[in-house]
Protein backbone atom coordinates (compact mmCIF):
# COMPACT_ATOMS: atom_id res chain seq x y z
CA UNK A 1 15.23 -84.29 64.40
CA UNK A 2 14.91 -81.26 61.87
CA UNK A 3 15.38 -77.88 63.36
CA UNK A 4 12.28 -76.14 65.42
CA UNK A 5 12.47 -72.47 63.76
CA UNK A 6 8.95 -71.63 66.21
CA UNK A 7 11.58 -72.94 69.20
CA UNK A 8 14.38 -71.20 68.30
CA UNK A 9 11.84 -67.66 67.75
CA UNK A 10 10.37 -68.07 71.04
CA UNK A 11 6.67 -68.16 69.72
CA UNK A 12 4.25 -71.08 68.84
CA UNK A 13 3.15 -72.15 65.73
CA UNK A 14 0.04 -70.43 66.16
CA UNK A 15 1.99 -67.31 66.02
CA UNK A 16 0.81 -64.36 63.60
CA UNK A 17 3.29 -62.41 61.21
CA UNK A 18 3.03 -59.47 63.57
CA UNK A 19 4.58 -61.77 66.53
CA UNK A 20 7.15 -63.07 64.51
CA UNK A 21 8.53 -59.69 63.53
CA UNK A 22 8.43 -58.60 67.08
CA UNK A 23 10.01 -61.67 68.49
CA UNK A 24 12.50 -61.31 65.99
CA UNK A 25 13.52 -57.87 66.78
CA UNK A 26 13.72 -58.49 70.38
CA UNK A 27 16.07 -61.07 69.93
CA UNK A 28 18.20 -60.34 66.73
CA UNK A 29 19.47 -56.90 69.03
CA UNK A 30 19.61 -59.07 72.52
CA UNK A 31 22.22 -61.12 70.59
CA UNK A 32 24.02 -59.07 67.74
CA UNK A 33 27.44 -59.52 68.47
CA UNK A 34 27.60 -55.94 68.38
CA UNK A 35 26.27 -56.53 71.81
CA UNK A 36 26.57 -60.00 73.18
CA UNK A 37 30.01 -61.01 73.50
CA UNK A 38 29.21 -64.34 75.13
CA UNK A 39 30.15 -67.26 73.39
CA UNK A 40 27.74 -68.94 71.38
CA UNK A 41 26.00 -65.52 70.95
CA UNK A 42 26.94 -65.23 66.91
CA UNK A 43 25.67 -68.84 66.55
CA UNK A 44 22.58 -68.16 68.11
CA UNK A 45 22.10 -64.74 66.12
CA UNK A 46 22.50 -66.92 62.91
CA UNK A 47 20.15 -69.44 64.21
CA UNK A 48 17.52 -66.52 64.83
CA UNK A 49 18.17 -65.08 60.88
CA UNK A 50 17.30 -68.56 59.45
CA UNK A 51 14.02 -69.26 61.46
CA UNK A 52 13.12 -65.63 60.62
CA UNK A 53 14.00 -66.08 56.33
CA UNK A 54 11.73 -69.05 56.60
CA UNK A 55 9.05 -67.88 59.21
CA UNK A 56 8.77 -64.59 57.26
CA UNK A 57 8.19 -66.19 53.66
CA UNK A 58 4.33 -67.47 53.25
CA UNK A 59 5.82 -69.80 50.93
CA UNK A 60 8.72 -71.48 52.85
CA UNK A 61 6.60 -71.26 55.51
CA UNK A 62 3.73 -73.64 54.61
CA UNK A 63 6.56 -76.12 53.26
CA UNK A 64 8.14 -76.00 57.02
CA UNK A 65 4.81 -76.52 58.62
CA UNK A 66 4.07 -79.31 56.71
CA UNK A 67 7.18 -80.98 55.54
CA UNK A 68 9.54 -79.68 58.11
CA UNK A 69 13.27 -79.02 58.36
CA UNK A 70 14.08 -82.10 55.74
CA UNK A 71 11.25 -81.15 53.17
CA UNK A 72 12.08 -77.85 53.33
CA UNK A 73 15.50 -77.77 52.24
CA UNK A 74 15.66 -81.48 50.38
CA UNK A 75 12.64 -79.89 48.27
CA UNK A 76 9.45 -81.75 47.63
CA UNK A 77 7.67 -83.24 44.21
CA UNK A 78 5.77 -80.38 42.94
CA UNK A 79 2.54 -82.86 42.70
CA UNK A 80 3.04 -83.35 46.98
CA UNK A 81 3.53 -79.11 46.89
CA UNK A 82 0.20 -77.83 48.80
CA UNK A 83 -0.99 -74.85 47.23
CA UNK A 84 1.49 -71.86 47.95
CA UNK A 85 4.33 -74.56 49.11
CA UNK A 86 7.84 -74.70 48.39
CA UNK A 87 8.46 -77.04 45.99
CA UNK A 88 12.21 -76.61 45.39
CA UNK A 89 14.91 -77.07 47.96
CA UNK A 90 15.66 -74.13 50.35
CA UNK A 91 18.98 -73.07 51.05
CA UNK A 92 19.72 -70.56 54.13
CA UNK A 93 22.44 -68.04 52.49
CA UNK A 94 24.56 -67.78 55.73
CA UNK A 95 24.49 -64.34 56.01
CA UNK A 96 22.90 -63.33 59.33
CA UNK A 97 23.76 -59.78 59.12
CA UNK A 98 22.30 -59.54 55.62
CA UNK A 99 18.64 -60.29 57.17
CA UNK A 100 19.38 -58.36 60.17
CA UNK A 101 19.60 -54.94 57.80
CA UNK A 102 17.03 -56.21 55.61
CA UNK A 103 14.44 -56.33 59.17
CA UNK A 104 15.54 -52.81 59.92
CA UNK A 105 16.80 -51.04 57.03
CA UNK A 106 19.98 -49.34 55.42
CA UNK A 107 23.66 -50.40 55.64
CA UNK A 108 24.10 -48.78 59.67
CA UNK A 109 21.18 -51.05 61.50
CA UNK A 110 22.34 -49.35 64.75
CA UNK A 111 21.66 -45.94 63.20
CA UNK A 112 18.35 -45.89 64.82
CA UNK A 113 19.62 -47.14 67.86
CA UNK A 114 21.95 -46.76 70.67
CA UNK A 115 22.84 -49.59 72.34
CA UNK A 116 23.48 -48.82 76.26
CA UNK A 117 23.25 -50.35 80.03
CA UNK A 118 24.94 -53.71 78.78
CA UNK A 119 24.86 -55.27 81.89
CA UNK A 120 25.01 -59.50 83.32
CA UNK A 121 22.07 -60.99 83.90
CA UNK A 122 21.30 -65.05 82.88
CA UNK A 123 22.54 -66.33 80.33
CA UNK A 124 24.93 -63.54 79.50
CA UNK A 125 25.32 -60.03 78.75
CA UNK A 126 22.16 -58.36 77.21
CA UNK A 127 21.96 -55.02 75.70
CA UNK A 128 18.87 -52.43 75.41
CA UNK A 129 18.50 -50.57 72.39
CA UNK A 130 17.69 -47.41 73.64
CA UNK A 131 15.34 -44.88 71.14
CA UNK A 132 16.42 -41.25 69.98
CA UNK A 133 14.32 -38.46 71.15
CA UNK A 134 12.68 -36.36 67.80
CA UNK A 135 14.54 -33.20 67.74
CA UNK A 136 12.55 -30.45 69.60
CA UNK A 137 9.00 -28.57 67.86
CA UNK A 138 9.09 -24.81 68.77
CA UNK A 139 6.16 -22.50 68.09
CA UNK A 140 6.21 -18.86 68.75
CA UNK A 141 3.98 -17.38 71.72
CA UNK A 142 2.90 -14.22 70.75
CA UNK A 143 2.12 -11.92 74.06
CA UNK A 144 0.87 -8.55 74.06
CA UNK A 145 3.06 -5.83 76.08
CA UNK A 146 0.14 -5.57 78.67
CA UNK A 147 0.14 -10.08 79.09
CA UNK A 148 4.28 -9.76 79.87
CA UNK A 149 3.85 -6.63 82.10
CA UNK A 150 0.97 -8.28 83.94
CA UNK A 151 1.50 -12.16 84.00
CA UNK A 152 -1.20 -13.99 81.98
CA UNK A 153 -2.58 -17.95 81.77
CA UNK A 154 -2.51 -18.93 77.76
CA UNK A 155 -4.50 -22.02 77.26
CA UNK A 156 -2.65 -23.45 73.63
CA UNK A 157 -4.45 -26.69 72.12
CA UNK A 158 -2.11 -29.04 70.39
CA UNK A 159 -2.83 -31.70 68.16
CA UNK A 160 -0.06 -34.99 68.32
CA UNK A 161 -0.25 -38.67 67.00
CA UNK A 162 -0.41 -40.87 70.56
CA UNK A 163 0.24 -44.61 70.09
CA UNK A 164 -2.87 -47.24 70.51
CA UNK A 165 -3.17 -49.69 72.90
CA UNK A 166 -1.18 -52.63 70.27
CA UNK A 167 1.79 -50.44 70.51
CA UNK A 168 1.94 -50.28 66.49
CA UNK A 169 -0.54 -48.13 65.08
CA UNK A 170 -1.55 -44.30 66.39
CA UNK A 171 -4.71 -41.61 66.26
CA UNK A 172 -4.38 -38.58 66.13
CA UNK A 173 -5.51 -36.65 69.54
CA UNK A 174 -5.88 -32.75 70.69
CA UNK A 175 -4.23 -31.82 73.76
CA UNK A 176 -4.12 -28.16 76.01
CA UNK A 177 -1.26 -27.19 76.90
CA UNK A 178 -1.43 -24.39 79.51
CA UNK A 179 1.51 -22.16 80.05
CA UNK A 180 2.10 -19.27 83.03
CA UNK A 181 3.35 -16.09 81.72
CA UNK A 182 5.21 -14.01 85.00
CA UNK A 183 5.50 -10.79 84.76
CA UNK A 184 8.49 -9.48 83.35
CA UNK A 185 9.20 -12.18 80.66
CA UNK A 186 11.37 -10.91 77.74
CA UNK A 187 11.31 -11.63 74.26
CA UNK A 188 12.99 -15.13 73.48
CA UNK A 189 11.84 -16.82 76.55
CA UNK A 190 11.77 -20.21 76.27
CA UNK A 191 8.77 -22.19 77.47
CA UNK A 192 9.46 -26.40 77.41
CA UNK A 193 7.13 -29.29 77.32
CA UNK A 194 9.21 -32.28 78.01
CA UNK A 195 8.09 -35.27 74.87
CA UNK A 196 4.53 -33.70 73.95
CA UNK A 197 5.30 -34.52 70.46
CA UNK A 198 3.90 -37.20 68.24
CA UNK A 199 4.20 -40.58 69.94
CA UNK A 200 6.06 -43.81 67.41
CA UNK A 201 7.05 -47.30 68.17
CA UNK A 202 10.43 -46.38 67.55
CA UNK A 203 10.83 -42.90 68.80
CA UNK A 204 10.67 -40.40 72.17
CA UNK A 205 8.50 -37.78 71.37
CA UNK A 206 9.86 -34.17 70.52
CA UNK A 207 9.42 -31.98 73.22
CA UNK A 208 7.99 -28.71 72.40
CA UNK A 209 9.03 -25.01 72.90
CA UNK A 210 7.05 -22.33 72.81
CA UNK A 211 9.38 -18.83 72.14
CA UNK A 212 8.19 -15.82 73.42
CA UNK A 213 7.25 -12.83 70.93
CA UNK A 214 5.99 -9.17 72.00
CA UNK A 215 3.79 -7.75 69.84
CA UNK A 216 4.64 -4.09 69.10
CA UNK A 217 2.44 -1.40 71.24
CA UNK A 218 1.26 1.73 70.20
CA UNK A 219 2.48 3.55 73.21
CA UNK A 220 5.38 1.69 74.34
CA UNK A 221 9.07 0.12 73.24
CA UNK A 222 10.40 -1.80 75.37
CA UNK A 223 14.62 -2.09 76.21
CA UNK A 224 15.18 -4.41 78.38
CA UNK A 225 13.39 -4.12 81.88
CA UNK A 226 12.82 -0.06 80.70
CA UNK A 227 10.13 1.47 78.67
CA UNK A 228 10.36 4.14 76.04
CA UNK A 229 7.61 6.67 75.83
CA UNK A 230 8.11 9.31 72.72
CA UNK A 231 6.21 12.68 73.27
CA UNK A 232 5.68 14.88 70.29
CA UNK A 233 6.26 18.94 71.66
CA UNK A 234 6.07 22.18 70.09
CA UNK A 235 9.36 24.27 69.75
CA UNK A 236 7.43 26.39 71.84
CA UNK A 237 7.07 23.57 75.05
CA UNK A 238 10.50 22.92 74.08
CA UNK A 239 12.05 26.30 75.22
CA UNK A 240 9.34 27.45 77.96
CA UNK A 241 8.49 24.07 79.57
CA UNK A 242 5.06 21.96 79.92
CA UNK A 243 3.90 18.74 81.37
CA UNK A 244 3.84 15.28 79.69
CA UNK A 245 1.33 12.83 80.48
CA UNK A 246 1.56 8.98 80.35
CA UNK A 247 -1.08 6.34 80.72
CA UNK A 248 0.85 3.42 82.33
CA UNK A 249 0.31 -0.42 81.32
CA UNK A 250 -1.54 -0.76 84.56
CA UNK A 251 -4.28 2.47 84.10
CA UNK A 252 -2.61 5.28 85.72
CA UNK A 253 -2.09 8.73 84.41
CA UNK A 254 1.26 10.15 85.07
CA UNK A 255 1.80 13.90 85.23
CA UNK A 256 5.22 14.62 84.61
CA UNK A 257 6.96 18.41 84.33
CA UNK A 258 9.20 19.38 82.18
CA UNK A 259 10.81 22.01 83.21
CA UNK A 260 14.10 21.44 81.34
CA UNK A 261 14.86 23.27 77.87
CA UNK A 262 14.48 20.05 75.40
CA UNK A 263 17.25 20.15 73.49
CA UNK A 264 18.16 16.93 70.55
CA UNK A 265 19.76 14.58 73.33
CA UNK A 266 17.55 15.42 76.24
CA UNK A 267 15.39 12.61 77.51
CA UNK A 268 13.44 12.36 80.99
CA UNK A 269 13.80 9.45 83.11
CA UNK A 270 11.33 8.04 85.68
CA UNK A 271 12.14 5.65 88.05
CA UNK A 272 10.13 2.58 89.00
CA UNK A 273 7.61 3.21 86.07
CA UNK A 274 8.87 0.52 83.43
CA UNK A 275 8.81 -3.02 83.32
CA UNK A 276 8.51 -5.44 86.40
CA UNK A 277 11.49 -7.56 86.60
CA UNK A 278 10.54 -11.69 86.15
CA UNK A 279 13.06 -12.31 88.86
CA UNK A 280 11.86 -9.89 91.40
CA UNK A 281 8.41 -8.74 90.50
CA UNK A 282 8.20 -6.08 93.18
CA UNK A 283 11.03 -4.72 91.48
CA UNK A 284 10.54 -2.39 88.61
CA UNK A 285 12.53 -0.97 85.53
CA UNK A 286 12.38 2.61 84.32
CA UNK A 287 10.57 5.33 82.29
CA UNK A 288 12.23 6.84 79.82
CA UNK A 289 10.46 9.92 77.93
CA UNK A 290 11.86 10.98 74.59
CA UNK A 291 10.79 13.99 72.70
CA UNK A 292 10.19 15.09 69.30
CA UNK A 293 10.64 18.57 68.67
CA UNK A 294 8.08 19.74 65.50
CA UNK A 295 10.18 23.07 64.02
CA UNK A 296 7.54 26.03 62.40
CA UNK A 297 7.91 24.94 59.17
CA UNK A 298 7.92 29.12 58.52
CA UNK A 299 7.86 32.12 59.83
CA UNK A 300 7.22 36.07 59.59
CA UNK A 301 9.25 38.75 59.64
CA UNK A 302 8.15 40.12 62.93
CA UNK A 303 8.43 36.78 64.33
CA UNK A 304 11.89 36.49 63.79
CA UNK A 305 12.64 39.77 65.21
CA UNK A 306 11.22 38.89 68.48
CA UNK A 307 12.92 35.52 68.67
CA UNK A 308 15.91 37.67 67.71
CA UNK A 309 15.43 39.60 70.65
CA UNK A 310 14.07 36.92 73.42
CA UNK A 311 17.44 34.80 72.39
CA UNK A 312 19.58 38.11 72.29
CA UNK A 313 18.76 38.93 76.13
């Protein structure tokens, strides 16, 4: 009795090209010897490359199904041939691993693949060939000063390729993805959704990251949990004192003195008015008020002379 490729792939002769590429993938990595050390593995794994060569080939194929094992490979008169048929005799080159890197492709067939959780079960050992993740998508999240100093909802639609119901082919589908800003989130804060990339047959989706970015304000820098206020001040203010104020992120006006002389390196600090922290929101950084002195750009005689004389007293 000739050989029964259909038994030896697991399917029926019925079987569609589709099922006999799937059955053969299942069960060329079950028992590459690679990872089935059991004896009679290798045989079997060569067994499983011939009924493949033939089962894949239209052409050898219609000779099997109709001449079997002994037409197939003692070859047939080309006036029996049925249209398509192989006429001349077959010979299986003896190669197994040769059609297991033609199936998946390039010299390294495990370089898709690692093969893990070997482990007894019946019949012998059986390996899974576990899929790589896609390395990770990230997208910058641009916030405005006022979104990290508050805390904000961003609602961010997505759009991915997500895998059919045959397991094969995929469509491509939008998805929101909504994120929680907390108050006090710095610049570079990473935000991950865990494998909301495009979906494959032979991949785990990427997951994505979405990387904080503040947009510059026109009031504020920020450094760190503190805020930076710059106040532009007569030379005037600068030697007789005024008040500064500052709108805060959160609508109130501050009225702060100054009743310092504002020299180059002089700054004003003001506790509790900067950012919150994202660790302790109740908690809050600083204010720190920097001035910029605008210098006369002349002046008159008689000006000088009373300078001369306030500074001289």
């Amino acid at each position: 009795m000739g050989k029964d490729y259909y038994a030896t792939l697991e399917i029926n002769q019925t079987a569609a090209d589709a099922d006999i590429k799937q059955s053969y993938r299942r069960l060329a990595l079950k028992y590459h010897p690679q990872i089935n050390k059991q004896p009679g593995a290798y045989e079997k794994f060569n067994q499983l490359a011939e009924a493949y060569d033939v089962l894949s080939d239209p052409r050898k194929k219609a000779t099997y199904d109709k001449f079997g094992e002994e037409g197939l490979k003692g070859g047939i008169p080309p006036e029996s041939a049925a249209s398509g048929a192989w006429s001349s005799g077959y010979t299986y080159h003896g190669n197994p691993e040769k059609t297991f890197r033609q199936f998946f492709g390039g010299d390294n067939p495990f370089a898709d693949f690692h093969i893990t959780d070997v482990e007894l079960g019946f019949g012998g050992l059986r390996g899974q060939a576990v899929k790589k993740q896609d390395p990770p998508i990230e997208r910058d999240l641009h916030l405005a000063l006022e979104d990290l100093f508050h805390g904000c909802t961003k609602k961010i639609k997505i759009s991915r390729h997500v895998m059919n119901e045959d397991g094969q082919t995929s469509s491509i589908k939008d998805k929101i993805l909504s994120i929680t800003v907390k108050p006090g989130w710095k610049e570079g804060t990473r935000i991950t959704f865990p494998k909301e990339g495009d979906q494959g047959p032979n991949c785990i989706p990427a997951d994505i990251i979405f990387i904080v970015r503040q947009k510059p304000h026109p009031m504020y820098v920020r450094q760190g949990n503190n805020l930076i206020y710059t106040e532009n001040i007569s030379l005037e203010k600068a030697l007789t004192g005024f008040s500064v104020e500052v709108e805060t992120l959160d609508g109130r006006l501050l009225n702060i003195p100054i009743n310092d002389i504002v020299c180059p390196q002089y700054s004003k600090l003001v506790t509790g008015e900067g950012m919150p922290l994202s660790s302790h929101p109740t908690a809050r950084g600083d204010l720190i008020i920097r001035f910029n002195t605008q210098f006369p750009e002349k002046l008159s005689a008689e000006k000088k002379l009373l300078i001369k004389k306030a500074l001289n007293t």
